[in-house]
C-alpha atoms as a PDB file:
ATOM      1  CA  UNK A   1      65.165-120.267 -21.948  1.00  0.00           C
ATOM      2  CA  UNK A   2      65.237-120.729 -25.811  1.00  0.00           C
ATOM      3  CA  UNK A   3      67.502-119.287 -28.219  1.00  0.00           C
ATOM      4  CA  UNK A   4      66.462-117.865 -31.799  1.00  0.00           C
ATOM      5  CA  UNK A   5      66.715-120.721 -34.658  1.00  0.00           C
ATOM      6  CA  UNK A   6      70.706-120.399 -36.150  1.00  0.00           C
ATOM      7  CA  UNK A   7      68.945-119.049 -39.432  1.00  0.00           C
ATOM      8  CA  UNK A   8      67.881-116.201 -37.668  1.00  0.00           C
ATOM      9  CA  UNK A   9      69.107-112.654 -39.324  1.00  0.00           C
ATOM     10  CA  UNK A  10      68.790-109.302 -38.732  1.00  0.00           C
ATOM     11  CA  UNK A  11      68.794-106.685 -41.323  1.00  0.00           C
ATOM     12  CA  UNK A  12      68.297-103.034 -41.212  1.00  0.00           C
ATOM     13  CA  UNK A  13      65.208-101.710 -43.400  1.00  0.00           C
ATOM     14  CA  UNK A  14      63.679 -98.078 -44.201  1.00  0.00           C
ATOM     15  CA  UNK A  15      60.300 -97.644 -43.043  1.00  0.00           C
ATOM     16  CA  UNK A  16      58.169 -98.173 -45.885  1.00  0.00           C
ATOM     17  CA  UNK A  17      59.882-101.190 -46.705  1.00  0.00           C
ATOM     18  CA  UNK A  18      56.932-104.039 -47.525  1.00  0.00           C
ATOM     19  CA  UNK A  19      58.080-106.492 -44.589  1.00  0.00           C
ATOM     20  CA  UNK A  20      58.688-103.057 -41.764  1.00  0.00           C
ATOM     21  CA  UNK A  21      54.829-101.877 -42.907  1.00  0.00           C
ATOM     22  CA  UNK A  22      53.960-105.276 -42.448  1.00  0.00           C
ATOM     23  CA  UNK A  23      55.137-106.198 -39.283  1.00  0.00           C
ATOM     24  CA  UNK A  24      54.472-102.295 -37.729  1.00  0.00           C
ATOM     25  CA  UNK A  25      50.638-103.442 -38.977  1.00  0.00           C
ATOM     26  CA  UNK A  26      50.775-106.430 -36.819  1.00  0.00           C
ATOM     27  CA  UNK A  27      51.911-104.244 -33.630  1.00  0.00           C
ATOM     28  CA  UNK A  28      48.956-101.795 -34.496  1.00  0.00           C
ATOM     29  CA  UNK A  29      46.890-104.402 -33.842  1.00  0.00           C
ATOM     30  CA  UNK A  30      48.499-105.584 -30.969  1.00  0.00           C
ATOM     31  CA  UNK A  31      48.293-102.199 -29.640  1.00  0.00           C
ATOM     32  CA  UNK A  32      44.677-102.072 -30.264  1.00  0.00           C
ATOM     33  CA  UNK A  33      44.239-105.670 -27.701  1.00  0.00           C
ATOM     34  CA  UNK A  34      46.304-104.277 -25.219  1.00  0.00           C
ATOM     35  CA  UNK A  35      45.421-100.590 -25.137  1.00  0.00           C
ATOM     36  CA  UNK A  36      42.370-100.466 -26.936  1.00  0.00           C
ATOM     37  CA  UNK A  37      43.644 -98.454 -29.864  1.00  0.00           C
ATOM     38  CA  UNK A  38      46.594 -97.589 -32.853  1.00  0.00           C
ATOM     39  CA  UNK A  39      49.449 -95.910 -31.501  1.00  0.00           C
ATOM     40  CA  UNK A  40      49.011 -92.287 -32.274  1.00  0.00           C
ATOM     41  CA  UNK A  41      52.793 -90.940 -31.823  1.00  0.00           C
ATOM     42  CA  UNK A  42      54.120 -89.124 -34.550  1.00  0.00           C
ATOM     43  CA  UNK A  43      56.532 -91.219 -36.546  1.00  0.00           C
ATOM     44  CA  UNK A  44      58.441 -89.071 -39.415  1.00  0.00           C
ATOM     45  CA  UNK A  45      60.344 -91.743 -41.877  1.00  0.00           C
ATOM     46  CA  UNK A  46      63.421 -89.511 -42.065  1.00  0.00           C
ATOM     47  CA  UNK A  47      63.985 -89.486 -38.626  1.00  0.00           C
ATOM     48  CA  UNK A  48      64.644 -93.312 -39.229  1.00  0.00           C
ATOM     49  CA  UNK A  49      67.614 -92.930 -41.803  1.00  0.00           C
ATOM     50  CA  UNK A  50      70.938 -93.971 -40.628  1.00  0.00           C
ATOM     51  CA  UNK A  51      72.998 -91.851 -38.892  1.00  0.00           C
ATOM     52  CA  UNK A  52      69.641 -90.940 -37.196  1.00  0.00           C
ATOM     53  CA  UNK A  53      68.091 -94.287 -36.607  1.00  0.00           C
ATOM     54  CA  UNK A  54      67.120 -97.119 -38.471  1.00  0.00           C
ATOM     55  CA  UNK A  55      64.469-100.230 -38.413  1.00  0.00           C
ATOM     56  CA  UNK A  56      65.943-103.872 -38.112  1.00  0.00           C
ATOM     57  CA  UNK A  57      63.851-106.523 -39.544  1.00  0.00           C
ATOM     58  CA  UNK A  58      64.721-110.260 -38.273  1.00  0.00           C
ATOM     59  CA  UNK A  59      64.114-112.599 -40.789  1.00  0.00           C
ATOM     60  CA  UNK A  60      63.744-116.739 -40.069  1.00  0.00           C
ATOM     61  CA  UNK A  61      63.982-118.564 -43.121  1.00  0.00           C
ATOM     62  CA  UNK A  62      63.716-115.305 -45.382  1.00  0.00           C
ATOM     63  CA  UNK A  63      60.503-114.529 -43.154  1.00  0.00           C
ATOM     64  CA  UNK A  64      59.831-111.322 -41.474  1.00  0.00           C
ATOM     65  CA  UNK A  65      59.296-112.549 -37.639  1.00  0.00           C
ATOM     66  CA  UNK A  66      60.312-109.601 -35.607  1.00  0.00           C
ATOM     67  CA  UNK A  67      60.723-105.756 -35.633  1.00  0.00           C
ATOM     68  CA  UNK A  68      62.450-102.453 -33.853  1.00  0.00           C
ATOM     69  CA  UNK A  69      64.017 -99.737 -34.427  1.00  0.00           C
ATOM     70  CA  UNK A  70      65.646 -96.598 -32.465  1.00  0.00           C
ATOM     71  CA  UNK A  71      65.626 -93.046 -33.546  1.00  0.00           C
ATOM     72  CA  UNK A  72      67.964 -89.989 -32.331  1.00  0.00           C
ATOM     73  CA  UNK A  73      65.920 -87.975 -30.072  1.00  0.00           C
ATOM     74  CA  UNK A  74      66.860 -83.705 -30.112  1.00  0.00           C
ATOM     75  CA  UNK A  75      68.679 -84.491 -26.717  1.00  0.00           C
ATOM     76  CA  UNK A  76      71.355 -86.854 -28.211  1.00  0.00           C
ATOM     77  CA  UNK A  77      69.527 -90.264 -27.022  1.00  0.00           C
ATOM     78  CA  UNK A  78      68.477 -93.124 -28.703  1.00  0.00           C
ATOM     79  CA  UNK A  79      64.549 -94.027 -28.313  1.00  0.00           C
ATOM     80  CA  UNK A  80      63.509 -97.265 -29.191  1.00  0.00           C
ATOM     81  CA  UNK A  81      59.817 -97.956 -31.178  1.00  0.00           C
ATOM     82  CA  UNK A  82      57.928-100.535 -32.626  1.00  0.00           C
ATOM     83  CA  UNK A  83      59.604-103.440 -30.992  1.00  0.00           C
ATOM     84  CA  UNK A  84      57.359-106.116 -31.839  1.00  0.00           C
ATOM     85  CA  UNK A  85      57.692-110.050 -32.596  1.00  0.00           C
ATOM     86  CA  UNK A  86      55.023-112.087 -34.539  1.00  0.00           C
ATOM     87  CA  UNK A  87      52.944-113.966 -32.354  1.00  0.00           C
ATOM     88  CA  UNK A  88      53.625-117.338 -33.444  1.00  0.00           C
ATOM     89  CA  UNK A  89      57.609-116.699 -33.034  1.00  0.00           C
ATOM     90  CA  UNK A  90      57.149-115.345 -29.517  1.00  0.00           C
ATOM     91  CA  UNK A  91      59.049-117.153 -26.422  1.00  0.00           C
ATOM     92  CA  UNK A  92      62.436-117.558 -28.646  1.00  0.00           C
ATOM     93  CA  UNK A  93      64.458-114.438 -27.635  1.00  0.00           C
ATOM     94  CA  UNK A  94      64.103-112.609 -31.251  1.00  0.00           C
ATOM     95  CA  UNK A  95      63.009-109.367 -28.987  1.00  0.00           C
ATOM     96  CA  UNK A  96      65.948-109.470 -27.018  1.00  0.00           C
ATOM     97  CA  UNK A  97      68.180-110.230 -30.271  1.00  0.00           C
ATOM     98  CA  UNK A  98      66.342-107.289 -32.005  1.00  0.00           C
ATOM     99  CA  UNK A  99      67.080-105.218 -28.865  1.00  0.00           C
ATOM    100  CA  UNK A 100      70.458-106.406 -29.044  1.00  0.00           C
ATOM    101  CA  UNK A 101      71.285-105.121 -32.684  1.00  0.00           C
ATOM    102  CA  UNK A 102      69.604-101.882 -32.214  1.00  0.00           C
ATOM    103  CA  UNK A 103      71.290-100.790 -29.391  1.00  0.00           C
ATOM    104  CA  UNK A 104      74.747-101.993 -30.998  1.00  0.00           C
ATOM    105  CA  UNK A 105      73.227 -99.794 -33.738  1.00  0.00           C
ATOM    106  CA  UNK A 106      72.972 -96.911 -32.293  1.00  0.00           C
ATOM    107  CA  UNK A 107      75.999 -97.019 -30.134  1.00  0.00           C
ATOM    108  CA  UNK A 108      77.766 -97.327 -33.528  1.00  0.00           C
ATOM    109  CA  UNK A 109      76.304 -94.148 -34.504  1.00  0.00           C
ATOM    110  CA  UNK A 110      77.632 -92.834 -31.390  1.00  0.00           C
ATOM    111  CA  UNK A 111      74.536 -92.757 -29.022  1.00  0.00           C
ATOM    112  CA  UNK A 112      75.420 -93.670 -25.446  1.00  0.00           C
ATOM    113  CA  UNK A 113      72.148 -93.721 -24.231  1.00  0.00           C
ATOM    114  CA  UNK A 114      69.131 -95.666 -24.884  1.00  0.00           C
ATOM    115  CA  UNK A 115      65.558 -94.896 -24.046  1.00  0.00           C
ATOM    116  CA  UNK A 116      61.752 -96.692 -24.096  1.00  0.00           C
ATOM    117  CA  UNK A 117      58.464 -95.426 -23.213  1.00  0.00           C
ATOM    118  CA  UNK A 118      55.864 -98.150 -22.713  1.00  0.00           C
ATOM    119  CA  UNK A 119      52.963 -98.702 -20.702  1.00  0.00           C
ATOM    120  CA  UNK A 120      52.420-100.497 -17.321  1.00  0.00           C
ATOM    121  CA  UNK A 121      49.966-102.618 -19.719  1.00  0.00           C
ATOM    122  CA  UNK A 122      52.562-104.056 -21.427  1.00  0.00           C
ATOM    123  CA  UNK A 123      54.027-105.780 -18.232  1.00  0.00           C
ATOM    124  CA  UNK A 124      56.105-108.370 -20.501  1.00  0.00           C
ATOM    125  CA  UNK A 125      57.798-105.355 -22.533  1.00  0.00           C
ATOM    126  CA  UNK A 126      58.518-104.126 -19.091  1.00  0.00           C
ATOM    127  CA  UNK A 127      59.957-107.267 -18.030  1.00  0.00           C
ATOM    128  CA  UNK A 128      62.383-107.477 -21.421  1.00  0.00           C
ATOM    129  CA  UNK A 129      63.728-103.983 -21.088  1.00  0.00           C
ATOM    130  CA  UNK A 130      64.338-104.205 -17.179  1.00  0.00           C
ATOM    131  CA  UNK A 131      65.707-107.820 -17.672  1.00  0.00           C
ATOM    132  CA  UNK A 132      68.272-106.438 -20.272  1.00  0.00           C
ATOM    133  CA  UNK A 133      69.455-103.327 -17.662  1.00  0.00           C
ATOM    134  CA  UNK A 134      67.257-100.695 -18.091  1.00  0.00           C
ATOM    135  CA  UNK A 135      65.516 -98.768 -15.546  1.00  0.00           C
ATOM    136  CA  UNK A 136      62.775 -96.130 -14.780  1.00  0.00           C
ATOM    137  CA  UNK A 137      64.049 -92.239 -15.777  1.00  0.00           C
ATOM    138  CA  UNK A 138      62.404 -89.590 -16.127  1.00  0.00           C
ATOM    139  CA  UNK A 139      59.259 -89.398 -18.301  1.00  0.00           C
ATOM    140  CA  UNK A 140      59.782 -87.910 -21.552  1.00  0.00           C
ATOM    141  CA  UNK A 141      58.112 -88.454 -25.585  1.00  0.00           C
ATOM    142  CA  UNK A 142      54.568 -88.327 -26.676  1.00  0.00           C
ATOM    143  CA  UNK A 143      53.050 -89.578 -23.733  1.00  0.00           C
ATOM    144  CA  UNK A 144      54.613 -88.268 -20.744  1.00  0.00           C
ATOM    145  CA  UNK A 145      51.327 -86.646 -18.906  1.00  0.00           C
ATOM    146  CA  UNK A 146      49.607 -90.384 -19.459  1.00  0.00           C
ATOM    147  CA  UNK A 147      49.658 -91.626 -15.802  1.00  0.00           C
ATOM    148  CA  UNK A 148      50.139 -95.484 -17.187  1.00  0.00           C
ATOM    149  CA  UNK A 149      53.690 -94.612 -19.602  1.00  0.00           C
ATOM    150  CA  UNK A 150      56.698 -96.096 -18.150  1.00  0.00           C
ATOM    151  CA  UNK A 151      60.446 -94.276 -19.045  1.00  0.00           C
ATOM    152  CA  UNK A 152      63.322 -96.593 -18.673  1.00  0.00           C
ATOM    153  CA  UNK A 153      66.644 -96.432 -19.980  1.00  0.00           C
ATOM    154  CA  UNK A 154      69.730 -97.605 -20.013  1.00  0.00           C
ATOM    155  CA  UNK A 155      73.721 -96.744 -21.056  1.00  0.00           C
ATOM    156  CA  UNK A 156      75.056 -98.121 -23.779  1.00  0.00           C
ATOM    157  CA  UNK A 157      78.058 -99.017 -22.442  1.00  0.00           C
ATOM    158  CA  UNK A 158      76.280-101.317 -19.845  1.00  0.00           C
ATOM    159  CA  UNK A 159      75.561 -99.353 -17.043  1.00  0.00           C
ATOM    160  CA  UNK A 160      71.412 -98.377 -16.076  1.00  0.00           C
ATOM    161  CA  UNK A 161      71.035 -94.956 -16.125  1.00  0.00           C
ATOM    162  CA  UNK A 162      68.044 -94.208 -13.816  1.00  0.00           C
ATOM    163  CA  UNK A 163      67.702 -90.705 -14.592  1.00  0.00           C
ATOM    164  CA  UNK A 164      70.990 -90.184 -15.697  1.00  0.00           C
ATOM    165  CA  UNK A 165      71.408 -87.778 -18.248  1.00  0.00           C
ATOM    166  CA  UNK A 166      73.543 -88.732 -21.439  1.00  0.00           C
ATOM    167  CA  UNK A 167      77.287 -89.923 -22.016  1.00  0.00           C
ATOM    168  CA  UNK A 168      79.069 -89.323 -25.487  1.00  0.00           C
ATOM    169  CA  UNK A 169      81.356 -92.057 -26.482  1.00  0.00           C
ATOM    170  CA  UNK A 170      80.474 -94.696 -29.519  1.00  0.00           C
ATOM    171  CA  UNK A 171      80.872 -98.145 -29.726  1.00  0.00           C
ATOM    172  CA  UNK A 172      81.486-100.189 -32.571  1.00  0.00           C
ATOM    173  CA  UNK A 173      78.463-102.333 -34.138  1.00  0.00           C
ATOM    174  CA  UNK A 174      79.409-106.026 -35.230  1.00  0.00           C
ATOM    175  CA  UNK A 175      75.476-107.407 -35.055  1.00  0.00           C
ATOM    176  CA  UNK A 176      73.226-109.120 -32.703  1.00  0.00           C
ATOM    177  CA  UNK A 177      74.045-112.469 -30.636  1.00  0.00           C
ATOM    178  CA  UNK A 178      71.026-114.261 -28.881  1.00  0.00           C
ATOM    179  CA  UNK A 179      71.217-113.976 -25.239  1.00  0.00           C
ATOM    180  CA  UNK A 180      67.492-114.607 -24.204  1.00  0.00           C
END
């Protein structure tokens, strides 16, 4: 396995920041090869504001390469969205580095308990998100009736939650080390 380049940074954005729109317009199109169309969730920018949620941008050599973000859902979890890394940077761990920050993020904002929806078409986001500890929950978000979303989570403080329902304890946030 590879390791992001030492230059590597991640910095949190807002969401109409130039380099965010820019990479989110990238994963649009990606969604459109694998799904066969633009996400249509409803994404409102405040709801992306620290203490909230936030985007992270990571940056090689002062180049936007790779994207997330999390947002406070009404139940007290964190959801992650638009994870996405530009193809040509792919296979060097910056998703599980992104992944990395944002859930220190959010566990620093005092969110035990991390969420994804995805789809079973995205088999290698699958494989990231169950690779890094989470598992299948309960389906939940904007497309919970679609028959091909996948729900996984995970605890913050380590532990998978598998249906579990949320913890409140916060964590400190002291950024992102590569582990892929």
């Amino acid at each position: 396995m590879t390791t992001p380049a030492p230059a590597t940074s991640i910095e949190p954005r807002p969401y109409d920041h130039p380099d965010v729109q820019q990479l989110v317009e990238g994963l649009q199109e990606l969604y459109v090869e694998i799904y066969g169309g633009r996400d249509d969730s409803p994404i409102d920018r405040s709801e992306f504001e620290l203490p909230r949620g936030t985007f992270a941008v990571a940056y090689e050599a002062g180049e936007p390469v790779a994207l997330g973000a999390w947002r406070l859902l009404p139940d007290g979890r964190a959801e992650l969205k638009r994870m996405y890394v530009r193809p040509d940077r792919r296979g060097h761990g910056l998703s599980r580095l992104v992944l990395h920050w944002l859930e220190r993020s959010a566990a620093h904002a005092g969110v035990t308990e991390m969420v994804i929806e995805t789809n079973v078409a995205h088999d290698t986001a699958i494989r990231l998100y169950e690779s890094a500890g989470y598992g299948p929950i309960a389906a939940y978000g904007h497309y919970a009736d679609d028959e091909g979303t996948v729900s996984l989570g995970r605890s913050l403080d380590g532990a998978p939650t598998h249906g579990a329902g949320l913890a409140e304890a916060a964590g400190p946030s002291d950024g992102a080390r590569p582990t892929d």
